[in-house]
N, C-alpha and C. Protein backbone atom coordinates (compact mmCIF):
# COMPACT_ATOMS: atom_id res chain seq x y z
N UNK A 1 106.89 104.34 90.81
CA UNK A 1 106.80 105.40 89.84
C UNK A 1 105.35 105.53 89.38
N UNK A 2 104.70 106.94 89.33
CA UNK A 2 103.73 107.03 89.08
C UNK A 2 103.63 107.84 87.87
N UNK A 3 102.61 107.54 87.10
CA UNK A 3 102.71 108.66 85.83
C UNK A 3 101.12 108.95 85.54
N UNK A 4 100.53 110.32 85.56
CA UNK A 4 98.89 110.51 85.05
C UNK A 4 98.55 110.25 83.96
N UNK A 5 99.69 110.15 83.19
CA UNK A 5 98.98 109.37 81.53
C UNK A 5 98.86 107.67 81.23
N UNK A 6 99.49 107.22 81.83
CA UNK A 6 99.15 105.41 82.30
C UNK A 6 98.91 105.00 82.88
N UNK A 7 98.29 104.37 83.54
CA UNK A 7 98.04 102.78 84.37
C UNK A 7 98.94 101.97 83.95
N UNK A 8 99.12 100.86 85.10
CA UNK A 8 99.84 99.78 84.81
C UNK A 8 98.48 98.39 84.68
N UNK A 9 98.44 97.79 83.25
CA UNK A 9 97.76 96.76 83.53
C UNK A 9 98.10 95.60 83.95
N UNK A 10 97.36 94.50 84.35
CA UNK A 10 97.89 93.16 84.76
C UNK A 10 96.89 92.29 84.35
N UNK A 11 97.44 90.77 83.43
CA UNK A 11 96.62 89.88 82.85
C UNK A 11 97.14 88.52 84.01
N UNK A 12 96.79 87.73 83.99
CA UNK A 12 97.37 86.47 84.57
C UNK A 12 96.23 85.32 84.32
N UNK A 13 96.65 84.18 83.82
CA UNK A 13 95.87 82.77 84.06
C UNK A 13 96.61 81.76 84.90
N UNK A 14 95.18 81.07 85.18
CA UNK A 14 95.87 79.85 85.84
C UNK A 14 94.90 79.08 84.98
N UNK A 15 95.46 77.30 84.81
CA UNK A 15 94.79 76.22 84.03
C UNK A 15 94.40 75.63 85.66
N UNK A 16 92.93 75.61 86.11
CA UNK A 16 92.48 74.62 87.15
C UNK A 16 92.86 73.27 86.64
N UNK A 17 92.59 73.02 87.67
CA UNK A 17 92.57 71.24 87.84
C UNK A 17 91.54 70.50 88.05
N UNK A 18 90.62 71.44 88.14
CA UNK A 18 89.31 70.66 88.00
C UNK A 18 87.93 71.98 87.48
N UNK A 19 86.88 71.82 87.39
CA UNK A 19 85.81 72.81 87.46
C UNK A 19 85.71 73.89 88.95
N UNK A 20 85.35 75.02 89.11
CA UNK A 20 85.09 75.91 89.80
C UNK A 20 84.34 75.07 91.24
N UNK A 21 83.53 74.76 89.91
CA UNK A 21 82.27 73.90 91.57
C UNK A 21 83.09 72.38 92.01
N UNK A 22 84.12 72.02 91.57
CA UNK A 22 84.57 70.93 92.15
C UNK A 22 85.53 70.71 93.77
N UNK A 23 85.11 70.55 94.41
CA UNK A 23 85.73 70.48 96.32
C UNK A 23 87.48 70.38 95.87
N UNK A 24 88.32 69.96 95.06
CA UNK A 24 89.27 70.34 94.70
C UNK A 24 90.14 71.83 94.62
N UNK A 25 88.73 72.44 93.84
CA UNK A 25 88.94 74.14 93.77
C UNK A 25 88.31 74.97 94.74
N UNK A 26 87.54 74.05 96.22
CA UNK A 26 87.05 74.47 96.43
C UNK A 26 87.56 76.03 97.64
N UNK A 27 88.85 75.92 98.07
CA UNK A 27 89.86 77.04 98.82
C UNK A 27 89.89 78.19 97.72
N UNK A 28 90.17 77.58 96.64
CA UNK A 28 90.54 78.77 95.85
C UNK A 28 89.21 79.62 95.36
N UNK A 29 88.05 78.70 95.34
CA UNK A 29 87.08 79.32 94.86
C UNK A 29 86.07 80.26 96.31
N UNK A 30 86.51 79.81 97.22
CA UNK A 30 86.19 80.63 98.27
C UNK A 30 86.73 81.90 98.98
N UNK A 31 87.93 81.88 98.41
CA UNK A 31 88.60 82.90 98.85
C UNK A 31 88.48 84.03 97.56
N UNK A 32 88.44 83.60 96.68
CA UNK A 32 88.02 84.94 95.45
C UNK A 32 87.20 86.10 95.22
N UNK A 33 86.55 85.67 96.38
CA UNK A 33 85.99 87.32 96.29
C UNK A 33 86.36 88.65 97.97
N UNK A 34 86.71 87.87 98.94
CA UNK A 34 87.62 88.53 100.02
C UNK A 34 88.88 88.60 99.03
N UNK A 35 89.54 87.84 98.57
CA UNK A 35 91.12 88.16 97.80
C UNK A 35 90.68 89.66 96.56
N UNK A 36 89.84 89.81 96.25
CA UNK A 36 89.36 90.47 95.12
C UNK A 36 88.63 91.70 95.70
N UNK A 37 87.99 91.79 96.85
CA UNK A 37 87.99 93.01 97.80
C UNK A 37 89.01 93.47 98.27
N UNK A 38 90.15 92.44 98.89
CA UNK A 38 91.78 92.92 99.59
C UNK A 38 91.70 94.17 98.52
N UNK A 39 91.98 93.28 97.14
CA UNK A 39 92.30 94.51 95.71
C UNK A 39 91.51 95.56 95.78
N UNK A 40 90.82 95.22 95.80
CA UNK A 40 90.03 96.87 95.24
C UNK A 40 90.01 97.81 96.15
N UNK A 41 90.48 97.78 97.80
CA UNK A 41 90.50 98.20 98.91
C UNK A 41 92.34 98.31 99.16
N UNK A 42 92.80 98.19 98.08
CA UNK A 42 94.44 98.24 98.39
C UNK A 42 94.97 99.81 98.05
N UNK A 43 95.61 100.22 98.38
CA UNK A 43 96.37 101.46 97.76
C UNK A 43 96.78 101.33 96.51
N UNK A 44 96.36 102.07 95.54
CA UNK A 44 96.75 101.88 93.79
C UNK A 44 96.26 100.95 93.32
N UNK A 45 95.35 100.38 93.82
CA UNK A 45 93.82 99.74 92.75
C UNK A 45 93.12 100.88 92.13
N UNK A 46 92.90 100.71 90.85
CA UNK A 46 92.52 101.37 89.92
C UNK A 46 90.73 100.26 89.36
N UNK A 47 91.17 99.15 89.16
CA UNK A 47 90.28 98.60 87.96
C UNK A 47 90.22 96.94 88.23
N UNK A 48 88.98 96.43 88.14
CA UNK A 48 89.07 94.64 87.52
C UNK A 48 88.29 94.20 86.85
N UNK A 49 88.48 93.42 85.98
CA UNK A 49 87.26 93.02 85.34
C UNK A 49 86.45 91.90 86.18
N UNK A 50 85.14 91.92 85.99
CA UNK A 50 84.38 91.24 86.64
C UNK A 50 83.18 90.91 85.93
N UNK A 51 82.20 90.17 86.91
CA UNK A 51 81.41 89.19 86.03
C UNK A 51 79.97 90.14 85.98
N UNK A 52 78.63 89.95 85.44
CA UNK A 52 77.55 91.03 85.15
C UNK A 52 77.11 91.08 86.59
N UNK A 53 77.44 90.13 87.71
CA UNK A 53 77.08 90.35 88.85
C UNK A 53 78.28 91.79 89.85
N UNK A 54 78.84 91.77 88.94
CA UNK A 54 79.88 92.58 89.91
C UNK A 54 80.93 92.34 90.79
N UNK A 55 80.73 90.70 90.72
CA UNK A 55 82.22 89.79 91.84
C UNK A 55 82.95 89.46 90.90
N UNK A 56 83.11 88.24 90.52
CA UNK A 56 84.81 87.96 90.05
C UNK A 56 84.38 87.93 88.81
N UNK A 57 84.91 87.47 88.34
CA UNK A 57 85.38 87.17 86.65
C UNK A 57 85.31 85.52 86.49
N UNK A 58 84.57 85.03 87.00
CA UNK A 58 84.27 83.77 87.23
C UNK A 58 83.08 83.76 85.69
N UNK A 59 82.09 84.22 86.17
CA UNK A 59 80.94 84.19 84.87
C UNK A 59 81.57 84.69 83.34
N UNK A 60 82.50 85.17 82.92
CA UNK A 60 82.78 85.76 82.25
C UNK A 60 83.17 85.07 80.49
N UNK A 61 83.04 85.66 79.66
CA UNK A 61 83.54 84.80 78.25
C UNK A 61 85.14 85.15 78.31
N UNK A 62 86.13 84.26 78.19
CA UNK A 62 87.10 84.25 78.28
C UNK A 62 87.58 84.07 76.81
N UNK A 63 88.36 84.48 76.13
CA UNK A 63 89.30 84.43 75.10
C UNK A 63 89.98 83.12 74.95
N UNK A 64 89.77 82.30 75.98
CA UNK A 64 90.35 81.06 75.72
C UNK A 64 89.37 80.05 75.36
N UNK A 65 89.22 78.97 74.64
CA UNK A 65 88.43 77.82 74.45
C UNK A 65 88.46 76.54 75.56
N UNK A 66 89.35 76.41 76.41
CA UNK A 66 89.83 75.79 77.19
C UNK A 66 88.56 76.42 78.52
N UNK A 67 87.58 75.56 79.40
CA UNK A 67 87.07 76.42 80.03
C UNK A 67 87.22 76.49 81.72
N UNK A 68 89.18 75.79 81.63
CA UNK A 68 89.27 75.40 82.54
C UNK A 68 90.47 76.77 83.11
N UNK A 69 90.47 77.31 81.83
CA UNK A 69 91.48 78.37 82.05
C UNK A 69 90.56 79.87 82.85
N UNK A 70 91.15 80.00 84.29
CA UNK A 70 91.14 81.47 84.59
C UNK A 70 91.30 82.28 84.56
N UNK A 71 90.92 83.56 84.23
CA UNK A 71 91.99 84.79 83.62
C UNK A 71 91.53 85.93 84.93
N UNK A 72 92.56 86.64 84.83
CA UNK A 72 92.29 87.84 85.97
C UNK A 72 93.03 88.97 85.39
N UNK A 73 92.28 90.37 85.45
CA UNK A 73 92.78 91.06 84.43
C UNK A 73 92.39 92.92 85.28
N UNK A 74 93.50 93.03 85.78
CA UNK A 74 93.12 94.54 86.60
C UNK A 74 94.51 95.42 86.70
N UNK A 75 93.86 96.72 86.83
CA UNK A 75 94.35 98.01 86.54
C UNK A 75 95.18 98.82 87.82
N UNK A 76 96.67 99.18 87.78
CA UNK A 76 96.85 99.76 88.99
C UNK A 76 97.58 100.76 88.69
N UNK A 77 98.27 102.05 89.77
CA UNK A 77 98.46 103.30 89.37
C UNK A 77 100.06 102.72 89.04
N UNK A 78 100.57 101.68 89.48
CA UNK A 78 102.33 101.51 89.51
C UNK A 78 102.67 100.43 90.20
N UNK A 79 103.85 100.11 89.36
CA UNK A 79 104.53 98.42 90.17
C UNK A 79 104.49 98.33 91.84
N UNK A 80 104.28 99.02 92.34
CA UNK A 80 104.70 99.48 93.87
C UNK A 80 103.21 98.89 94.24
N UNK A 81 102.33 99.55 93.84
CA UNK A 81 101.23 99.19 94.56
C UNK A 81 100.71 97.44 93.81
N UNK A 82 101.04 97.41 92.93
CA UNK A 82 100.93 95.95 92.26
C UNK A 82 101.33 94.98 93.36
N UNK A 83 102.73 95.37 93.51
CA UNK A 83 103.62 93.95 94.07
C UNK A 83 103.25 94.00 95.42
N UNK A 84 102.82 95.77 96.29
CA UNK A 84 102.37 95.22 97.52
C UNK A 84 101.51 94.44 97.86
N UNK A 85 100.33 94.66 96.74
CA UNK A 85 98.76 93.77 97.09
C UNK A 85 99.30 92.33 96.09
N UNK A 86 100.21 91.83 95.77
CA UNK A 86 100.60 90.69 95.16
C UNK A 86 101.42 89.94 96.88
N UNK A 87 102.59 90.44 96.65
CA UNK A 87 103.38 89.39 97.53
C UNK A 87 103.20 90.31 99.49
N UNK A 88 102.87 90.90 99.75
CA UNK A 88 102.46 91.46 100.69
C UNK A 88 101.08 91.37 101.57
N UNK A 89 99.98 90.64 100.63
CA UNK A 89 98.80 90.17 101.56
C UNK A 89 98.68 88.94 101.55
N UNK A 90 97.31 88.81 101.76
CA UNK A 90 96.93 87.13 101.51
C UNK A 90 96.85 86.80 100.30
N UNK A 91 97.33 87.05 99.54
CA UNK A 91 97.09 87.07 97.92
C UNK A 91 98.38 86.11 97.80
N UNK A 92 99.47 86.42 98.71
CA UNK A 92 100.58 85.59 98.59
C UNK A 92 100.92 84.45 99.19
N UNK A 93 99.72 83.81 99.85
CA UNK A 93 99.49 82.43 100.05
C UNK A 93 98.53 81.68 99.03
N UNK A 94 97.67 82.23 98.35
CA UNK A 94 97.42 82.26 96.84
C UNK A 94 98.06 81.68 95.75
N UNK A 95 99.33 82.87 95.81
CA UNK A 95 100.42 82.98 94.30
C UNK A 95 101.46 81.21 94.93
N UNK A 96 101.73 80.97 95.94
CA UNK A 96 102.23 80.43 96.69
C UNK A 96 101.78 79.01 96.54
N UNK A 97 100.40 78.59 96.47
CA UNK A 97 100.15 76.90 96.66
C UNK A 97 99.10 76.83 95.40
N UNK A 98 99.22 77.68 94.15
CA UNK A 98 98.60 77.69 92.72
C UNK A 98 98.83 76.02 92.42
N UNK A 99 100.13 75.77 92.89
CA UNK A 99 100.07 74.13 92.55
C UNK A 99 98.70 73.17 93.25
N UNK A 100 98.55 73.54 94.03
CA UNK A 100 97.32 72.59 94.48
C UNK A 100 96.14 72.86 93.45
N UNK A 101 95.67 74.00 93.26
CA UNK A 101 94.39 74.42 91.86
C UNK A 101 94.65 74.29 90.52
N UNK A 102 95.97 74.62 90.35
CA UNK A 102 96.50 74.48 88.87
C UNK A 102 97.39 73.96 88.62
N UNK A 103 97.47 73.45 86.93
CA UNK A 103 98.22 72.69 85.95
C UNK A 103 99.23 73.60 85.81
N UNK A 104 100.64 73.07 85.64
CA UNK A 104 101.73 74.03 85.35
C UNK A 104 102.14 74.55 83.64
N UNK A 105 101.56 75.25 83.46
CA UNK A 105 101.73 75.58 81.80
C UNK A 105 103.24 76.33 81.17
N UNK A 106 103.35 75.65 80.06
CA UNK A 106 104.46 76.32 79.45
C UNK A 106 104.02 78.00 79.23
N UNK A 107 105.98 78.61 79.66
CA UNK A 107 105.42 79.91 79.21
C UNK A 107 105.45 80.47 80.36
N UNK A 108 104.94 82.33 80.18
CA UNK A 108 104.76 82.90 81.24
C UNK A 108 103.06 82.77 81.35
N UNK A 109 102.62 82.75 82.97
CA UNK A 109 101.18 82.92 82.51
C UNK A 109 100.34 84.63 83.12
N UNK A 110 101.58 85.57 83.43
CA UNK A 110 101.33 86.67 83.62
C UNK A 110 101.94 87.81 82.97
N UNK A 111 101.14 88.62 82.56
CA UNK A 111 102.11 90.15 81.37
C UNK A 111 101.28 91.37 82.24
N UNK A 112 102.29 92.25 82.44
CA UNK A 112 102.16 93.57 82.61
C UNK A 112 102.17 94.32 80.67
N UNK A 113 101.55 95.56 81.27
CA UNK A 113 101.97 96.40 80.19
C UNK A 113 101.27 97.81 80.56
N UNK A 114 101.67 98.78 80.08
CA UNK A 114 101.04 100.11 80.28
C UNK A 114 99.72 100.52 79.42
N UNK A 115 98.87 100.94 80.26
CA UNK A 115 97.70 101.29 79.43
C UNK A 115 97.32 102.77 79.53
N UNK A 116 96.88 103.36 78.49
CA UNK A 116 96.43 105.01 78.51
C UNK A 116 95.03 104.63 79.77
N UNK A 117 95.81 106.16 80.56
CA UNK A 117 94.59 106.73 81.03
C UNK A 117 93.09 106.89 80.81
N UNK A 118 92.13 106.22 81.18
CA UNK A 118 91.01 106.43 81.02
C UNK A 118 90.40 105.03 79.91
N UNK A 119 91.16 104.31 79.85
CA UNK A 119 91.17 103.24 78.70
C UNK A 119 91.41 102.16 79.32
N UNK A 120 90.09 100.99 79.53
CA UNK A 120 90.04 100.09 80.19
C UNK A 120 90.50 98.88 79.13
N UNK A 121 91.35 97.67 79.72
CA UNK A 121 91.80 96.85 79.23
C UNK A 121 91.03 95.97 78.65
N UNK A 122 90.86 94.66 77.98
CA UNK A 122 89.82 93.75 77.95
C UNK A 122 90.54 92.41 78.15
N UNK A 123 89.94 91.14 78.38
CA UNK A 123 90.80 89.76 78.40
C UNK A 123 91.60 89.29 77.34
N UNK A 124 90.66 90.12 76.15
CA UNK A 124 91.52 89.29 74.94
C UNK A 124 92.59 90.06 74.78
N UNK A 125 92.50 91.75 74.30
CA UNK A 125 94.01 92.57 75.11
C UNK A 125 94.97 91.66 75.98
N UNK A 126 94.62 91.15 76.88
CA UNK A 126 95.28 90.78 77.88
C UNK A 126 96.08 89.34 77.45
N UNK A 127 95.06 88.39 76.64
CA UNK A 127 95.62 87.41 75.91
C UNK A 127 96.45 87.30 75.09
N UNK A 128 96.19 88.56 73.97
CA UNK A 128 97.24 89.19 73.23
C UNK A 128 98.37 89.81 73.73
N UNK A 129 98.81 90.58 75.11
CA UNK A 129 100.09 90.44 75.30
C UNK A 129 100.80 89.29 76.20
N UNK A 130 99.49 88.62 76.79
CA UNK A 130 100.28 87.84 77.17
C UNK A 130 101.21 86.38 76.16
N UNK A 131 100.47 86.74 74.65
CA UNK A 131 101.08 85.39 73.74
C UNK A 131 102.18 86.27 73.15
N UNK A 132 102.62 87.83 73.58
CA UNK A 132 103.05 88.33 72.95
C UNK A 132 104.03 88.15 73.36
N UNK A 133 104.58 88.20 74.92
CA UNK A 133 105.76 87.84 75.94
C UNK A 133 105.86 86.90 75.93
N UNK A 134 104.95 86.03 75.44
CA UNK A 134 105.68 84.26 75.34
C UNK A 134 106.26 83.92 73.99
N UNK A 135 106.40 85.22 73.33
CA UNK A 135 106.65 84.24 72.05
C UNK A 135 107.91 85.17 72.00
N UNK A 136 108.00 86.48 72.14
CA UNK A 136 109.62 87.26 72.21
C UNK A 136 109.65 87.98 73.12
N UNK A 137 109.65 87.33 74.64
CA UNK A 137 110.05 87.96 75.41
C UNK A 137 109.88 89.59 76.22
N UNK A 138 110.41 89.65 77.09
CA UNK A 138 109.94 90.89 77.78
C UNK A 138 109.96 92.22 76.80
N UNK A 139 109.21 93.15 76.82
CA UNK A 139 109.11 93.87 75.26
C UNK A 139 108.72 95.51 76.32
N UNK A 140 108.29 97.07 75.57
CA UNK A 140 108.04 97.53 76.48
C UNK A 140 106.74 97.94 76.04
N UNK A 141 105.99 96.66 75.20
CA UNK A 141 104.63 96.29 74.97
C UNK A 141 103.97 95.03 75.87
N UNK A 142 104.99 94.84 76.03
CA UNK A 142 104.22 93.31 77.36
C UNK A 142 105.46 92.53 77.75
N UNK A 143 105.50 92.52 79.17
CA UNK A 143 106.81 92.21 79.99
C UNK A 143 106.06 91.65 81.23
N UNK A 144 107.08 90.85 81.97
CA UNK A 144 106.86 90.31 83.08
C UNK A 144 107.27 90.84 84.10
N UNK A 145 106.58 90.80 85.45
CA UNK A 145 107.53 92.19 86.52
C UNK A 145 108.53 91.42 87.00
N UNK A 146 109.45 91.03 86.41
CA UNK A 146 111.25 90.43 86.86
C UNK A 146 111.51 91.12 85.72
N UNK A 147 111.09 91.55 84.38
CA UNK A 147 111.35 92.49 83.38
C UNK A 147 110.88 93.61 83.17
N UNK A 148 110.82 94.95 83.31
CA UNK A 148 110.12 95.79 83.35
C UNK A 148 110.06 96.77 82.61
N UNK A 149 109.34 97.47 82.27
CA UNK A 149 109.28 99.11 81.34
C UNK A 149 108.88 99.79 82.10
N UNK A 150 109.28 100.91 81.89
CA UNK A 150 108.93 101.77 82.13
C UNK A 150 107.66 102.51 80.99
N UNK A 151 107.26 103.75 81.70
CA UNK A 151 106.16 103.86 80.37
C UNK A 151 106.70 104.51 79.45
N UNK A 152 107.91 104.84 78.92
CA UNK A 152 108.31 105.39 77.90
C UNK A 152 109.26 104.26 77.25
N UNK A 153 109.01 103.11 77.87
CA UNK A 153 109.46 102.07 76.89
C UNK A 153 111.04 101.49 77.67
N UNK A 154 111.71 102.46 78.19
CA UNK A 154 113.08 102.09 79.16
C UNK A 154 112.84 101.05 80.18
N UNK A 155 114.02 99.99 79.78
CA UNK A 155 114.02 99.00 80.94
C UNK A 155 114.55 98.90 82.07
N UNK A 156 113.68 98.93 83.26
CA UNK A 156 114.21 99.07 84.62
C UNK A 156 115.42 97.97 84.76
């Protein structure tokens, strides 16, 4: 479903298991910027936030104090094109062995939600719905895609 007055946004963290520069992280930290081109080169990529260099979101001030926490935070036209460039590329050998890079945290550590047209998201936005779905659940202000809204608030 597509609609010209929203985007669909997407927040997600992972807690590493070690620092960026550590040979531990070192698969995950190599593949982040081909995984992060797949995106922006996918059908219904819209948006990502990224660092003053223009690659990942690696350099970035994060909303969290923790500086082990990753955040990834990008813009697409609809669930369709989300879930293809999610469980449909290499992104889903990624979502798939997170246990080897990351700590398993209570909670959800990913929120969708709809954003106006022309209105770019930010991390802490993104922090804020994501503590928003962890604390009451799928909402049709911030939901998880096994829960969904629609953009007028109706649950798929």
């Amino acid at each position: 479903m597509t609609n010209n007055s929203f985007h669909l946004a997407q927040f997600n963290i992972i807690k590493l298991r070690a620092e960026l520069d550590s040979p531990m992280i070192m698969e995950f930290k190599d593949f982040l910027a081909p995984v992060n081109e797949l995106a922006e080169k996918s059908d219904g990529f819209v948006w990502r936030l990224k660092d003053d260099e223009g690659e990942s979101a690696t350099n970035i001030e994060t909303p969290y104090e923790d500086k082990l926490i990753f955040v990834n935070l990008s813009v697409w036209l609809n669930f369709e094109s989300l879930e293809s460039y999610i469980y449909h590329t290499v992104h889903a050998y990624f979502l798939k062995n997170r246990k080897k890079w990351g700590i398993k945290m209570k909670g959800y550590q990913s929120v969708l939600w709809w954003k106006q047209l022309g209105k770019l998201p930010t991390a802490l936005e993104g922090k804020n719905k994501l503590d928003l779905l962890n604390q009451v659940g799928s909402s049709p202000q911030a939901f998880s895609i096994n829960e969904r809204y629609d953009m007028y608030g109706n649950k798929l």
